[in-house]
Protein backbone atom coordinates (compact mmCIF):
# COMPACT_ATOMS: atom_id res chain seq x y z
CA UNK A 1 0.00 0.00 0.00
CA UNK A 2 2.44 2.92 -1.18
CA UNK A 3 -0.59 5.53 -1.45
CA UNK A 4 -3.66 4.82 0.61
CA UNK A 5 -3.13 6.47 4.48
CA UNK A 6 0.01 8.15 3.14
CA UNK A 7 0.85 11.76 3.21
CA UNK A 8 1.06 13.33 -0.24
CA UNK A 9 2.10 16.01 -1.67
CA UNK A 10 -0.15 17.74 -3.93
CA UNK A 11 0.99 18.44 -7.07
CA UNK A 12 -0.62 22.13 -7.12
CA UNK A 13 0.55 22.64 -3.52
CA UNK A 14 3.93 24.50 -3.92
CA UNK A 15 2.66 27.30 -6.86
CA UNK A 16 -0.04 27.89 -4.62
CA UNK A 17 1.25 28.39 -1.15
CA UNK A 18 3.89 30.83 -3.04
CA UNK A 19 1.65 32.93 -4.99
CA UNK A 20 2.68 31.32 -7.75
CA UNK A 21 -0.78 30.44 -9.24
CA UNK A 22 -2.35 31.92 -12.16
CA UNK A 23 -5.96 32.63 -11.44
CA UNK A 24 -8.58 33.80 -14.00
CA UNK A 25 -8.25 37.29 -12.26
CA UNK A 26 -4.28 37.33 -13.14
CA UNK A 27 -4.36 36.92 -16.41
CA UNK A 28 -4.30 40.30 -18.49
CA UNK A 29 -4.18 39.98 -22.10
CA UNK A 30 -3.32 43.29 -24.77
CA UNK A 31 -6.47 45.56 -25.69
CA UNK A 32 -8.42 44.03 -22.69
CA UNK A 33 -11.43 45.58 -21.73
CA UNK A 34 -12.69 45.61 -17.97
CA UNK A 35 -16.67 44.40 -16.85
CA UNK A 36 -18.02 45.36 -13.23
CA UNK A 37 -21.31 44.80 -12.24
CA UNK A 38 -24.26 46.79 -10.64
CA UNK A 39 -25.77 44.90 -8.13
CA UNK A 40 -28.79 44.57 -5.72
CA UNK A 41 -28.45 46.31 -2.55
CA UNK A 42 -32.66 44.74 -1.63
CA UNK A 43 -33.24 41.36 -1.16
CA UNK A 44 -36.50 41.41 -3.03
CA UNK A 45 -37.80 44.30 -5.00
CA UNK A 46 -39.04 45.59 -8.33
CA UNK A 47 -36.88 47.93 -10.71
CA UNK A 48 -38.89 50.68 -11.75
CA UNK A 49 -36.49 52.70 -13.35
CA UNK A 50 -32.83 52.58 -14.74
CA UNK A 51 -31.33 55.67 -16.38
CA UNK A 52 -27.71 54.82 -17.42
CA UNK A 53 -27.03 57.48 -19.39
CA UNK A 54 -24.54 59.04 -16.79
CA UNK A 55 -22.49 56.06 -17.00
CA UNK A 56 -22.40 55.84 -20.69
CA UNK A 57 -20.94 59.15 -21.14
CA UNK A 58 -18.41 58.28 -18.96
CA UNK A 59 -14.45 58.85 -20.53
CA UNK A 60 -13.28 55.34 -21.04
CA UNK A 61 -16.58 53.58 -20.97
CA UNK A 62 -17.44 51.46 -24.18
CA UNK A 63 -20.84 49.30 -22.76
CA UNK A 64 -23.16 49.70 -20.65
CA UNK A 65 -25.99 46.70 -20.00
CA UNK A 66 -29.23 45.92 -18.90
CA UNK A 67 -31.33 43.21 -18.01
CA UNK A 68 -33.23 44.16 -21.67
CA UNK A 69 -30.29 43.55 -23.55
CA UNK A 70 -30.19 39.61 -22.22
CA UNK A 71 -33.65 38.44 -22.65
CA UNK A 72 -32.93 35.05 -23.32
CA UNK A 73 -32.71 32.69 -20.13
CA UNK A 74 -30.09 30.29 -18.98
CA UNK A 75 -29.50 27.72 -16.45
CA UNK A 76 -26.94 25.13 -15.57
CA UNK A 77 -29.73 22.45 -14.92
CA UNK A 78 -32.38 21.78 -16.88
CA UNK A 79 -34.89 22.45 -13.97
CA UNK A 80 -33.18 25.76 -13.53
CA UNK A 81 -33.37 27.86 -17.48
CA UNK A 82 -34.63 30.71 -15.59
CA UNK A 83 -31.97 32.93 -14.68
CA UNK A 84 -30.86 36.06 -16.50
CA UNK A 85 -27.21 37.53 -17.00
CA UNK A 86 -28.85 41.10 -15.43
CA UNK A 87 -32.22 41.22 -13.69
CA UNK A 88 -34.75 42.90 -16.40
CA UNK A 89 -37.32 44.07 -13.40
CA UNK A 90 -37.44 41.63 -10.71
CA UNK A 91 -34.39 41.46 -8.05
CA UNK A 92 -34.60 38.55 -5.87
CA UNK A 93 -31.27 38.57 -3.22
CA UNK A 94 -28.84 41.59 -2.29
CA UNK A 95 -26.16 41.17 -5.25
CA UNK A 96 -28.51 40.35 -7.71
CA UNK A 97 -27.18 41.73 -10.72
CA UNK A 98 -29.01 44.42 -12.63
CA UNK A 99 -26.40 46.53 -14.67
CA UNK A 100 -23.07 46.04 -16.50
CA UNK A 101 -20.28 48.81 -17.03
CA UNK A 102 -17.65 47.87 -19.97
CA UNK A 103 -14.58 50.27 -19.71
CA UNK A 104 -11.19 50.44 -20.15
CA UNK A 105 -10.37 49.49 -17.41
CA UNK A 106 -10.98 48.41 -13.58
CA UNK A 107 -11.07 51.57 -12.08
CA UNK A 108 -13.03 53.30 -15.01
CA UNK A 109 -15.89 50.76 -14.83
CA UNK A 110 -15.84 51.22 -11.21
CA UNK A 111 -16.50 54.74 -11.55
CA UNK A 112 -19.25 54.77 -13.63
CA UNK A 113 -21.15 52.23 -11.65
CA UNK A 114 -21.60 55.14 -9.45
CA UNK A 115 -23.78 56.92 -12.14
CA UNK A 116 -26.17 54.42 -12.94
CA UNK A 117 -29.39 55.30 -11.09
CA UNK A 118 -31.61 53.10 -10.21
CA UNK A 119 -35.29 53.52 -8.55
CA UNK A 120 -36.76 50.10 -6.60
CA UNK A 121 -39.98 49.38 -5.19
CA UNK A 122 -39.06 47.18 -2.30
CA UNK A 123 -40.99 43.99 -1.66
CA UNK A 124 -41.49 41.80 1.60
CA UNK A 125 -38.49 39.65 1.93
CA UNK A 126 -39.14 35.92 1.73
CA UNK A 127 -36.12 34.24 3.54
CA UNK A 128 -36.24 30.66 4.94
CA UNK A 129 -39.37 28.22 4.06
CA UNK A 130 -41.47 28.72 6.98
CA UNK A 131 -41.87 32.38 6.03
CA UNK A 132 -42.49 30.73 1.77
CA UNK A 133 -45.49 29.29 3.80
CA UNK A 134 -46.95 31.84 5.72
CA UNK A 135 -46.54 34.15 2.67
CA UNK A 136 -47.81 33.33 -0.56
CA UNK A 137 -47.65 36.88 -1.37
CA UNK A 138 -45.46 38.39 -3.22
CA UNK A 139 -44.40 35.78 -5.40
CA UNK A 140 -40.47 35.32 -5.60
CA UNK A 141 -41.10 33.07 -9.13
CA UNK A 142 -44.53 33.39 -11.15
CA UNK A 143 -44.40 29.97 -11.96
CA UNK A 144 -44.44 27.99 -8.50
CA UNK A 145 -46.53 25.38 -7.97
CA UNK A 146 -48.37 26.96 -4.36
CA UNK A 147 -47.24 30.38 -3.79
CA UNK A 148 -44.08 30.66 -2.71
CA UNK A 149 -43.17 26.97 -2.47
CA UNK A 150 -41.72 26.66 -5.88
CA UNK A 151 -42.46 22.81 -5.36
CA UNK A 152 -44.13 20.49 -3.57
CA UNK A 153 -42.90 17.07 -2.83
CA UNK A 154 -43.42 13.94 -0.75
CA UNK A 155 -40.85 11.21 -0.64
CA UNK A 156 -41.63 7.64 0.53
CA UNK A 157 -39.08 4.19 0.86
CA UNK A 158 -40.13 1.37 1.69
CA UNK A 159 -43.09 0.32 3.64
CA UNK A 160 -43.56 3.06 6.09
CA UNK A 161 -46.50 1.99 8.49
CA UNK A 162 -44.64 -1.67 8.75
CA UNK A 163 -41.38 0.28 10.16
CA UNK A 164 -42.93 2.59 12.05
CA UNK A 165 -44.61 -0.49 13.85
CA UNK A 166 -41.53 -2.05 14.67
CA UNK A 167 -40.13 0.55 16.10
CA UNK A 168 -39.36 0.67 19.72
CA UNK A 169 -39.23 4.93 19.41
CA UNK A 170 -40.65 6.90 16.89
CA UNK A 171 -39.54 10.68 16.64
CA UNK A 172 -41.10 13.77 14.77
CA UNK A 173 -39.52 16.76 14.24
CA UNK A 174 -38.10 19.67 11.26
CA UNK A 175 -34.96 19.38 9.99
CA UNK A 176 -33.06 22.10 7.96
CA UNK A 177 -30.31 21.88 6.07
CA UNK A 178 -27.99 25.17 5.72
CA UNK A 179 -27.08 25.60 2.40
CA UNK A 180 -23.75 25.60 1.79
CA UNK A 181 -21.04 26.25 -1.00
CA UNK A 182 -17.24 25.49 -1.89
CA UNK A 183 -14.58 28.03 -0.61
CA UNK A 184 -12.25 29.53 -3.38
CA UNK A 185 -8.99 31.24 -2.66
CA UNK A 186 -9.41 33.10 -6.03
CA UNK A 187 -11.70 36.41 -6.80
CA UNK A 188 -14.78 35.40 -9.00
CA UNK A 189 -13.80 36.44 -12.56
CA UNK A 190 -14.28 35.28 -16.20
CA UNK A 191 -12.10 35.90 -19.21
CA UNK A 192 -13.22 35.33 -23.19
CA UNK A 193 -10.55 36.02 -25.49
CA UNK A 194 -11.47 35.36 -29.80
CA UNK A 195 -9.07 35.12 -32.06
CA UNK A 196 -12.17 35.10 -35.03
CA UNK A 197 -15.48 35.27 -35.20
CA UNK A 198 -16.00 31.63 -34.92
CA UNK A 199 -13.56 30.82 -32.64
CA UNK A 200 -12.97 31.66 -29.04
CA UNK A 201 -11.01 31.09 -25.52
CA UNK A 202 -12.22 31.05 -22.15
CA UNK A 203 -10.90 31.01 -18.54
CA UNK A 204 -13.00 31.42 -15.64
CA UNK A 205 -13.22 31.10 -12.17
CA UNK A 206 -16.51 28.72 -12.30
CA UNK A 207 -16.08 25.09 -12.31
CA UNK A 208 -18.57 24.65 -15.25
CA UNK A 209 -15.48 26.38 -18.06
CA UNK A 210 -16.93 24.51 -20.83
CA UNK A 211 -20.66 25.53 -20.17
CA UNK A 212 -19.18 29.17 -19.68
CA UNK A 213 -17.70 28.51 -23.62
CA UNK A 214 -20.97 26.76 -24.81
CA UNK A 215 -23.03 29.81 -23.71
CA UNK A 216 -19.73 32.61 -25.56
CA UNK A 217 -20.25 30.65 -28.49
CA UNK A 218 -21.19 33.25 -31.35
CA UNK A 219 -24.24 30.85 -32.60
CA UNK A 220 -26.00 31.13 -29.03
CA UNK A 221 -28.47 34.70 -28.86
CA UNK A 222 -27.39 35.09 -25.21
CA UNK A 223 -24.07 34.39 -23.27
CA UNK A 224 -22.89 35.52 -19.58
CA UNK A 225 -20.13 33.92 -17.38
CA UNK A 226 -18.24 34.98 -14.31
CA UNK A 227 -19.95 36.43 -11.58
């Protein structure tokens, strides 16, 4: 056994512990532009009004984007095609994105962030299930099956009744489960790079790269990657 319950050293170990790791975020390639995002500050709210006009005459600014210039959904899932690159009118956490600044650079795009104006009508925040119960009103998603439980499902194995019979104790209770996600020592960033029209490089921070390049691809009416 020359592997199992022996210490190993990784083979990423030493470039990482000396900063010696190229992230997504380190790479800067000639005649890049820069993309910050606008986001949320609500957890749940309605945009009324967006005026970005500030932002686009902004020295150094080449883009700027709304939710109505991605109306095409995505998902990673096929349960899930429902998100959008920007928020078109509906914000539903603090971060959602809702505007995108293409500049020059970093600190440009920055900058004119801080012109977009934005106008929200705030909504009652829906934040754990038991409060998806008790309000049905205002819907998070228009299409969930009961309100605000965006489903509704029952899960049985086995004969129940028989093994709750020969039980000796038989306990009831709620159980949550936090949700949780992985832990990155890199910034969240994306990178698309095309040599032509038809063909094109990516490097991102995501672990879904290649769905990141199926969604760049020049044949597809929508893209977005990065966060």
């Amino acid at each position: 056994m020359k592997v199992i319950g022996k210490a190993r050293r990784r083979v990423d170990g030493r470039a990482k512990v000396t900063g010696q790791t190229r992230f997504a975020d380190d790479i800067v390639l000639p005649r890049m532009l820069h993309m910050k995002l606008l986001r949320s500050p609500h957890a749940h709210a309605l945009i009324e009004e967006i005026d970005t006009e500030k932002a686009k005459q902004h020295a150094g600014v080449h883009l700027v984007l709304t939710g109505k210039d991605f109306p095409v959904t995505f998902g990673i899932l096929p349960v899930t095609q429902d998100e959008y690159p920007l928020a078109p009118e509906h914000v539903r956490y603090v971060g959602d994105p809702i505007a995108a600044v293409v500049a020059k650079d970093e600190q440009t795009a920055t900058q004119a962030l801080d012109l977009i104006e934005v106008k929200y009508h705030q909504l009652k925040t829906i934040s754990d299930p038991q409060e998806a119960l008790e309000n049905p009103e205002p819907r998070i998603h228009a299409y969930s099956e009961r309100g605000n439980i965006h489903r509704l499902q029952a899960f049985e194995f086995g004969n129940v009744d028989e093994a709750f019979a020969g039980s000796d104790h038989v306990f009831e209770d709620l159980f949550f489960y936090e949700g949780n996600t992985h832990l990155p020592i890199e910034q969240h960033a994306a990178l698309r790079s095309a040599s032509s029209p038809a063909r094109t490089a990516a490097a991102s921070a995501a672990s879904a790269t290649s769905a990141i390049t199926r969604w760049w691809s020049p044949r597809r009416r929508c893209c977005s990657g990065g966060r």
